[in-house]
C-alpha atoms as a PDB file:
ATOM      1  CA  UNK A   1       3.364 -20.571  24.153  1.00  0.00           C
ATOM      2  CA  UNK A   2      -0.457 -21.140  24.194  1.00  0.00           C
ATOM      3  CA  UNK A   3      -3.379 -21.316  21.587  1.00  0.00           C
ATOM      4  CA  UNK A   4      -5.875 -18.863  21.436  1.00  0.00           C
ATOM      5  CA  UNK A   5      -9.627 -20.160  21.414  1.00  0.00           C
ATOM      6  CA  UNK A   6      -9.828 -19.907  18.044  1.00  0.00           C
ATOM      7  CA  UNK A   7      -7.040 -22.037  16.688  1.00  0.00           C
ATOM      8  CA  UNK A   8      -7.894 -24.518  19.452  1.00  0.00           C
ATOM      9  CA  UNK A   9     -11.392 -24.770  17.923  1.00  0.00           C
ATOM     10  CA  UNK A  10      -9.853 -25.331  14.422  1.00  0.00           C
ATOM     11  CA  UNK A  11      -7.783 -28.014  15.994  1.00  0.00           C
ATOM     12  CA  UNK A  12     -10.932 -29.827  17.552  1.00  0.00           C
ATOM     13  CA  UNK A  13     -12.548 -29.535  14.287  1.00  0.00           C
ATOM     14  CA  UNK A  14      -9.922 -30.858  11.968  1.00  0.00           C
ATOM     15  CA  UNK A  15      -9.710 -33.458  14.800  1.00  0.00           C
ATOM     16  CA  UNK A  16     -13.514 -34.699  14.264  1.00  0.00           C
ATOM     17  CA  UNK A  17     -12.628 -35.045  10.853  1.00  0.00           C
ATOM     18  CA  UNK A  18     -14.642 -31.402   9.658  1.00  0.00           C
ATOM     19  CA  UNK A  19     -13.391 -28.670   7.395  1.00  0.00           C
ATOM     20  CA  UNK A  20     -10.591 -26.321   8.239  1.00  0.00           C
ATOM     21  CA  UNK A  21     -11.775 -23.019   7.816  1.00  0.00           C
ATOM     22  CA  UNK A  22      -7.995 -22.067   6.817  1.00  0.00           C
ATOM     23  CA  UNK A  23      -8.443 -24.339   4.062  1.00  0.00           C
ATOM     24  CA  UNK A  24     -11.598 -22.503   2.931  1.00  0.00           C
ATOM     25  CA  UNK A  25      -9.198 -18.596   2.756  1.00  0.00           C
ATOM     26  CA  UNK A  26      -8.890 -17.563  -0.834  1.00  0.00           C
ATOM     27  CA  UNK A  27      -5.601 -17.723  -1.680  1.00  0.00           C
ATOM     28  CA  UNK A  28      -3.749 -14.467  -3.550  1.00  0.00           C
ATOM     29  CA  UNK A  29      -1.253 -16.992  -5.931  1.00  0.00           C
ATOM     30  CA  UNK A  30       1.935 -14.989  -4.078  1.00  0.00           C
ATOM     31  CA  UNK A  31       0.151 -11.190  -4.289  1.00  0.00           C
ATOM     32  CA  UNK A  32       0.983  -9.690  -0.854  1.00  0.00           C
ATOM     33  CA  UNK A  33      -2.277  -7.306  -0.606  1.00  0.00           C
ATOM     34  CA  UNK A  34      -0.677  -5.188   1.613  1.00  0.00           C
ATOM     35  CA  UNK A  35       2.693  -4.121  -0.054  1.00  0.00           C
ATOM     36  CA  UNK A  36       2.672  -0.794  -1.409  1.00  0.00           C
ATOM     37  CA  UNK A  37       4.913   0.703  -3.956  1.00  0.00           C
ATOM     38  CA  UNK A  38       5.547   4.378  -3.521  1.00  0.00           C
ATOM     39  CA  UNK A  39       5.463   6.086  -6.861  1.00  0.00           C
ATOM     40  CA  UNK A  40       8.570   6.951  -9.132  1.00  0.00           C
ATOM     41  CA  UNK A  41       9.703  10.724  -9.251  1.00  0.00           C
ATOM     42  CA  UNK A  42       7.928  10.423 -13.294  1.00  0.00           C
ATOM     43  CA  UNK A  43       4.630   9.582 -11.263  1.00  0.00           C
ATOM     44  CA  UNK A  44       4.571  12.773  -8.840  1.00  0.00           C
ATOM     45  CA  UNK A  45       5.596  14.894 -11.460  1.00  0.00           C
ATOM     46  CA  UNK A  46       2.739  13.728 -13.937  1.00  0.00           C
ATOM     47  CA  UNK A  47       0.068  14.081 -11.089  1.00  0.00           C
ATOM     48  CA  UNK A  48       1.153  17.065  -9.647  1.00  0.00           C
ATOM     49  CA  UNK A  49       1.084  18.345 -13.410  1.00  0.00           C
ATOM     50  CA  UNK A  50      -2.603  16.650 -13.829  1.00  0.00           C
ATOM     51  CA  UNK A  51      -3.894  18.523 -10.199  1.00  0.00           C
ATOM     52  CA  UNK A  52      -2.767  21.851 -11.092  1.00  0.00           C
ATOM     53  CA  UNK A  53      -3.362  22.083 -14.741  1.00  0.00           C
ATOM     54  CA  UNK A  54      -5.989  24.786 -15.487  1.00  0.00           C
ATOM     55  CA  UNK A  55      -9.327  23.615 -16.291  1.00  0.00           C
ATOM     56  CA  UNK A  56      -9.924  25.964 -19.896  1.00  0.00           C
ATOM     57  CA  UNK A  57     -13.859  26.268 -18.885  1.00  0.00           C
ATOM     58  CA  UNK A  58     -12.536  28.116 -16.064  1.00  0.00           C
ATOM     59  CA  UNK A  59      -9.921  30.477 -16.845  1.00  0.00           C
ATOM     60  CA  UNK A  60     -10.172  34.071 -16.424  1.00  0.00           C
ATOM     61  CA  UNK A  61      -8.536  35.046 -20.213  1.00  0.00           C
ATOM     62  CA  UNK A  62     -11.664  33.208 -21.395  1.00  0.00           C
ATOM     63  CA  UNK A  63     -13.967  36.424 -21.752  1.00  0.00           C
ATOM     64  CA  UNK A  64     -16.469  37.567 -24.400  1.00  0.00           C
ATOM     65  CA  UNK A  65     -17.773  40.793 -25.360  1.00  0.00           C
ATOM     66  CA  UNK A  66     -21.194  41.731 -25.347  1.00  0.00           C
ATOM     67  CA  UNK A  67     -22.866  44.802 -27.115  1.00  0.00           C
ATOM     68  CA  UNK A  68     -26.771  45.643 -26.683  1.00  0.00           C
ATOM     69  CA  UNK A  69     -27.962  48.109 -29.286  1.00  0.00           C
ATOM     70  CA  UNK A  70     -31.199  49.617 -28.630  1.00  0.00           C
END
């Protein structure tokens, strides 16, 4: 199987004695970045609960009764 361009360049330079530039990556100490957990059944429930929980500002029972006397 062949190189691409790129690794063959890191080759050449680790070859002149220069910096690998893999060497230079920050390193994640065994954190995969991309794994996702999909959330427990507690977790749906408690943001569904949070999205459609009525906002008291807004709610219709809220009125108030106004009276102008002249």
């Amino acid at each position: 199987m062949s190189l691409s361009k790129a690794k063959k360049q890191r080759q050449k330079l680790e070859q002149q004695g220069k910096v690998n530039p893999e060497l230079l990556r920050g390193s994640w100490l065994g954190i995969n970045p991309i794994m996702k957990t999909t959330p427990t059944l507690q977790q749906k429930r408690t943001q569904l609960h949070n999205k459609y929980k009525r906002n008291p500002a807004h709610d219709s029972s809220d009125s108030f009764f106004y009276v102008h006397f002249i």
